[in-house]
Protein backbone atom coordinates (compact mmCIF):
# COMPACT_ATOMS: atom_id res chain seq x y z
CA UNK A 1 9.71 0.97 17.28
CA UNK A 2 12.71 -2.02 17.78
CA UNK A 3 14.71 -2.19 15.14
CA UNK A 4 12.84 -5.70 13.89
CA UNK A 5 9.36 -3.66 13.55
CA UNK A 6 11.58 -0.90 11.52
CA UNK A 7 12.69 -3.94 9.33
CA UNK A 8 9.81 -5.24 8.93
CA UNK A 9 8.03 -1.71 8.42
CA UNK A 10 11.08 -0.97 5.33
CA UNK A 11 10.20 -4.47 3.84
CA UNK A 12 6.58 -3.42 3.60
CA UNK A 13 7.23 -0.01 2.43
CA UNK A 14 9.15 -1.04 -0.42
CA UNK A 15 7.00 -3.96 -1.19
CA UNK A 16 4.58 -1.78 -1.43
CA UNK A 17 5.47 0.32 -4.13
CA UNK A 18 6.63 -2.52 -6.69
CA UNK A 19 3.25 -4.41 -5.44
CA UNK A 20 1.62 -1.22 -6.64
CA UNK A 21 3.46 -0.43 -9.85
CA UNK A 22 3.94 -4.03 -10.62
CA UNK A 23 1.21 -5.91 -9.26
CA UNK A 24 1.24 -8.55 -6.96
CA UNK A 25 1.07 -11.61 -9.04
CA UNK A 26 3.38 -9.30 -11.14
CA UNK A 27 6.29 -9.15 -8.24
CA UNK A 28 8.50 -11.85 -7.30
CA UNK A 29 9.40 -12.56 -3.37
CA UNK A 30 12.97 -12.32 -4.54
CA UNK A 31 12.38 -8.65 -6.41
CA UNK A 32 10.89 -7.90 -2.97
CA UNK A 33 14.10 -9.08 -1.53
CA UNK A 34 16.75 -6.81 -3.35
CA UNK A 35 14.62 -3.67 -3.44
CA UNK A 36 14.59 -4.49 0.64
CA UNK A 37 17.72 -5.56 0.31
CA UNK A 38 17.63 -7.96 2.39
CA UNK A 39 17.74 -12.10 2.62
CA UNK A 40 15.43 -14.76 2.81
CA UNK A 41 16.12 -15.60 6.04
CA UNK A 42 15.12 -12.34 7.44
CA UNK A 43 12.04 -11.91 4.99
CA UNK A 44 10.01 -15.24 6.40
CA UNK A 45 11.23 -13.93 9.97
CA UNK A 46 9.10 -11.14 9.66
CA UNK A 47 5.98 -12.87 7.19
CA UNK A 48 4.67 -16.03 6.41
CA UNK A 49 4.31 -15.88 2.62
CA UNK A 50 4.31 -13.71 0.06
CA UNK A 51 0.59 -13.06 0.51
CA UNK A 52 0.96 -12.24 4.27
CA UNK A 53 3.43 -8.91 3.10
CA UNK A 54 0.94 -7.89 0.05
CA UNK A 55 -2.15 -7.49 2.95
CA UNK A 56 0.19 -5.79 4.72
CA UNK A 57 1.31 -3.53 1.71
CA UNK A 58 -2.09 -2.84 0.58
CA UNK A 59 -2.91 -1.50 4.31
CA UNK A 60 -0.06 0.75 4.51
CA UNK A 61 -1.10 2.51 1.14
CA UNK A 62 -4.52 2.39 1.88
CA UNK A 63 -3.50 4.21 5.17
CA UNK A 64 -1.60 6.66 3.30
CA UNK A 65 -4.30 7.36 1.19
CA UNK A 66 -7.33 7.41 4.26
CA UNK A 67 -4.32 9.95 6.47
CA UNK A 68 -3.93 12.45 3.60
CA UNK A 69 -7.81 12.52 2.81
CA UNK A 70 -8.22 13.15 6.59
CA UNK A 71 -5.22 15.88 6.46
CA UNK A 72 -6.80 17.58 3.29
CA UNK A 73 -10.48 17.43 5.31
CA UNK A 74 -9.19 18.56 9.02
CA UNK A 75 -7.97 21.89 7.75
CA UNK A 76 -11.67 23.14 7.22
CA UNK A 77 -14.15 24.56 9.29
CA UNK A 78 -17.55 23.85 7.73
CA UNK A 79 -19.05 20.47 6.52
CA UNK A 80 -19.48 22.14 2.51
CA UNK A 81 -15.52 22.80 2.59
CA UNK A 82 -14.93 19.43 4.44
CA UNK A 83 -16.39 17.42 1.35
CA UNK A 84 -15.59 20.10 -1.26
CA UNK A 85 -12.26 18.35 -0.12
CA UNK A 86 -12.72 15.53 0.32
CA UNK A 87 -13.45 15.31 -3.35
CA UNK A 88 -11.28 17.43 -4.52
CA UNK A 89 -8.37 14.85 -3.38
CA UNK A 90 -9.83 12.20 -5.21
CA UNK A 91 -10.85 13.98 -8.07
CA UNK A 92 -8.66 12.29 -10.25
CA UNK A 93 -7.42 8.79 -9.26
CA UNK A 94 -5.54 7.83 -12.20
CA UNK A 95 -3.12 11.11 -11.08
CA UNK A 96 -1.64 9.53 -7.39
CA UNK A 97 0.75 11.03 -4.82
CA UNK A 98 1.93 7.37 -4.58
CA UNK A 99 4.59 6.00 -6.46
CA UNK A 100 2.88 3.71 -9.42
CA UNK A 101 -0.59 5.56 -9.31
CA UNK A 102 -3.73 4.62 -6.97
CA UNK A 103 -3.53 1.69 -5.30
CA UNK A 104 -7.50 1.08 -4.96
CA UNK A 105 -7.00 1.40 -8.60
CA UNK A 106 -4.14 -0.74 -9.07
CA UNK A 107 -5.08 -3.39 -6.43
CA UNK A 108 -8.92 -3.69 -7.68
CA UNK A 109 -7.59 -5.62 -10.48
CA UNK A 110 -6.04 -8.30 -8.24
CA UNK A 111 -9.31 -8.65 -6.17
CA UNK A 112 -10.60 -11.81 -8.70
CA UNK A 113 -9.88 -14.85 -7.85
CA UNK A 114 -5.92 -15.22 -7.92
CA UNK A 115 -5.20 -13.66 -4.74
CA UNK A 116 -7.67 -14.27 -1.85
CA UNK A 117 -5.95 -12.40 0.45
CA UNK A 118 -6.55 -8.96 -1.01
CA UNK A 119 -10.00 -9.68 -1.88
CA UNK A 120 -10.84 -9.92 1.86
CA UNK A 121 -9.00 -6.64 2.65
């Protein structure tokens, strides 16, 4: 990974967790920008808008969630176990791993009409 796609990975990753405790229409590009700690300039280098980094936020902890579910599953042998834990992770979505609680949670609320971008992820 160049050190541009690490950038641009760190902006996401710490987008993601105010996105997720905050909301999105609750976070500001420039509270994105000091928890990133980093400058406009580089910010719109790496997205177009605000909404272009929340897709991208909402994929990365939707791919945390989908890797640990597939972690949790791999390490059993036969199909009963293999969906004994596969709901057994997700027994309890309100209690999250993830910083701010579960994002499909969290993020279902912004799927209305106010940010089109997550409603077609």
């Amino acid at each position: 990974m160049s050190k541009g796609e690490q950038k641009r990975q760190f902006i996401i990753e710490q987008a993601a967790i105010l996105f997720n405790e905050r909301g999105i229409a609750g976070t500001s590009v420039d509270e994105v920008l000091e928890v990133a700690n980093t400058s406009k300039g580089c910010f719109y280098g790496h997205f177009e808008s605000k909404d272009e980094l929340a897709q991208a936020a909402v994929d990365y902890l939707l791919g945390k969630l989908n890797d640990r579910r597939n972690n949790t599953v791999s390490k059993h042998k036969t199909a009963i176990a293999k969906i004994n834990a596969a709901l057994d992770n997700s027994k309890n979505p309100l209690k999250s791993y993830i910083e701010g609680g579960c994002p499909i949670v969290n993020f279902s609320t912004e799927t209305d009409d106010t940010n089109p971008a997550i409603k077609k992820s």
